[in-house]
C-alpha atoms as a PDB file:
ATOM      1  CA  UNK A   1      23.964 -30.080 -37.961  1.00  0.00           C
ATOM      2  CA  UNK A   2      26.792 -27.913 -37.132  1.00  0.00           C
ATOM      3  CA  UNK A   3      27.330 -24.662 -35.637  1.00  0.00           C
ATOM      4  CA  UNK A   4      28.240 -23.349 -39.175  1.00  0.00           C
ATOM      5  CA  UNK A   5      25.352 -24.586 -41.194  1.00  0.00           C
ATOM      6  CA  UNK A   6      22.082 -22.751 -42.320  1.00  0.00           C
ATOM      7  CA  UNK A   7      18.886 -23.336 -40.872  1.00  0.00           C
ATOM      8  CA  UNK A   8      16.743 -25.430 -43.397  1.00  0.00           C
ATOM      9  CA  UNK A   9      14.200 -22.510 -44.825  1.00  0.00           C
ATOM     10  CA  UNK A  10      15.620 -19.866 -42.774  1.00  0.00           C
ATOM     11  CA  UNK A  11      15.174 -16.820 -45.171  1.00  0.00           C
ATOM     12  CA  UNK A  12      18.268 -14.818 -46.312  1.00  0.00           C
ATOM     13  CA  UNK A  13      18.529 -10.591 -45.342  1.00  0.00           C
ATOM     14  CA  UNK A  14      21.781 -10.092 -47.564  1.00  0.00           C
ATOM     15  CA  UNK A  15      22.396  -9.715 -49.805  1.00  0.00           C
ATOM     16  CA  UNK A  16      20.339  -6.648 -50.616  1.00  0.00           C
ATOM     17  CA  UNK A  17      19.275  -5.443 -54.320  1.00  0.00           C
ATOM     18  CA  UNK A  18      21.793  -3.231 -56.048  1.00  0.00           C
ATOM     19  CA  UNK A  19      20.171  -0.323 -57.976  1.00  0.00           C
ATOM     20  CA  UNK A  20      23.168   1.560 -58.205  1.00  0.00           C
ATOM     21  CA  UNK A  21      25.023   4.412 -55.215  1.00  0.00           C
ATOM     22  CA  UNK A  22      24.352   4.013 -51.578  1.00  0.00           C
ATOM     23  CA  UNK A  23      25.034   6.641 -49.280  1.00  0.00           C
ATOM     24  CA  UNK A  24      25.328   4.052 -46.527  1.00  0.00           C
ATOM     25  CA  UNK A  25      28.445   2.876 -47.960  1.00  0.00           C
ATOM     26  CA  UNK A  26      31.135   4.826 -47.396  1.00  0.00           C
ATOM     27  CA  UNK A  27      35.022   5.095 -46.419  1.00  0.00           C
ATOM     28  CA  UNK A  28      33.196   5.616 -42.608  1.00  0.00           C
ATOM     29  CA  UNK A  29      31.808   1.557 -43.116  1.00  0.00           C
ATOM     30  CA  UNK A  30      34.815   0.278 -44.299  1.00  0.00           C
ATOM     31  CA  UNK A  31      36.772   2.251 -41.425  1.00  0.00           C
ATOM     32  CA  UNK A  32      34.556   0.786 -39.022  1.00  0.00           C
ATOM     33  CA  UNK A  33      34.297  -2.306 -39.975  1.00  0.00           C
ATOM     34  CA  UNK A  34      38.250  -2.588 -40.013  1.00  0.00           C
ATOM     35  CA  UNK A  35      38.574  -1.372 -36.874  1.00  0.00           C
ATOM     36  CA  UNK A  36      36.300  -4.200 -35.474  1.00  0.00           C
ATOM     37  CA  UNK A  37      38.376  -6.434 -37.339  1.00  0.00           C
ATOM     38  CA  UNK A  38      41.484  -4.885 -35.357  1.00  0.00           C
ATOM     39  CA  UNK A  39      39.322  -4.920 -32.119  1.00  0.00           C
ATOM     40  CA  UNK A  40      39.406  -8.732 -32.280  1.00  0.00           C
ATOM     41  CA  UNK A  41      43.417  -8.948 -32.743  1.00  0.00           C
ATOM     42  CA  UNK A  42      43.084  -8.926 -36.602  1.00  0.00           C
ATOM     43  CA  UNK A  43      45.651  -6.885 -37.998  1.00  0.00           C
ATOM     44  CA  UNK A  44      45.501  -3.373 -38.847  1.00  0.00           C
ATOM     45  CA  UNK A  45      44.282  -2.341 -42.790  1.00  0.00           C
ATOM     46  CA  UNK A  46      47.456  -0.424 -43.336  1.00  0.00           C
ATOM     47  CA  UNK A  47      47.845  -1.185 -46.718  1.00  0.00           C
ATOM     48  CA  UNK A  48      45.711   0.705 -49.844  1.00  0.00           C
ATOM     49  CA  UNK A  49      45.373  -2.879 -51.138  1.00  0.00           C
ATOM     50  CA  UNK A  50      43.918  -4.302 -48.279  1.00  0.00           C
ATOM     51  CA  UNK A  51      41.392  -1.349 -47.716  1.00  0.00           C
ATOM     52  CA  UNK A  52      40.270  -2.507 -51.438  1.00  0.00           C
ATOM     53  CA  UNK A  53      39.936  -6.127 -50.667  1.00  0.00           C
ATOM     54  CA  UNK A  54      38.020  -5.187 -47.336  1.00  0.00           C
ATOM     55  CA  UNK A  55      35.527  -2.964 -49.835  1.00  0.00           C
ATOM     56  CA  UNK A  56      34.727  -5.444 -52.364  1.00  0.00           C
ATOM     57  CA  UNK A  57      34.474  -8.272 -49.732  1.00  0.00           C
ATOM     58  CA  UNK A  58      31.807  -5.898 -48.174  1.00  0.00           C
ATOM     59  CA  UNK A  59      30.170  -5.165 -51.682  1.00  0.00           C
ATOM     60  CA  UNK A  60      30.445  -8.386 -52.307  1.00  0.00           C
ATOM     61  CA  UNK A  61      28.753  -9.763 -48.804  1.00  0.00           C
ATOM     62  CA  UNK A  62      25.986  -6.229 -49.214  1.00  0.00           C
ATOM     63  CA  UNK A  63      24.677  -6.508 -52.859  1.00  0.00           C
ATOM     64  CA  UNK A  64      23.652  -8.654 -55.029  1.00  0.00           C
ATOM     65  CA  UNK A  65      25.929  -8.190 -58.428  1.00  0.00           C
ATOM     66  CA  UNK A  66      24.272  -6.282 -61.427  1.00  0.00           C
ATOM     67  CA  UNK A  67      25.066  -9.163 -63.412  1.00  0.00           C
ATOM     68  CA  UNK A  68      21.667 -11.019 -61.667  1.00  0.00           C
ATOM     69  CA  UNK A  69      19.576  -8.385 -62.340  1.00  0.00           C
ATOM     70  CA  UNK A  70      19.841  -9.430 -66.158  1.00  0.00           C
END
């Protein structure tokens, strides 16, 4: 098995239920989580555009879409 691989039955934290707002989520997250990113000799988020990507891949990686909830 390698490094990358899930554990066989290992059970899943995220993503979390979406029932709508989350105060946890907020410009503060996605300004810390960019500045890990630049931490590790990622480039900085100067761009609007890439501040949106870095949001929705965090929604994305956070919540499970509405959609499922069908």
């Amino acid at each position: 098995m390698s490094h990358t691989a899930f554990r066989s039955g290992a059970e899943r934290s995220y993503p979390l239920p979406h029932a709508g707002p989350d105060a946890q989520f907020t410009e503060s997250l996605v300004n810390s989580v960019a500045a890990v990113l630049v931490a590790y000799g990622y480039p900085r988020l100067d761009a609007s555009a890439d501040r949106a990507a870095l949001e929705s891949a965090l929604t994305a990686f956070l919540y499970n879409p509405l959609e499922s909830h069908t």
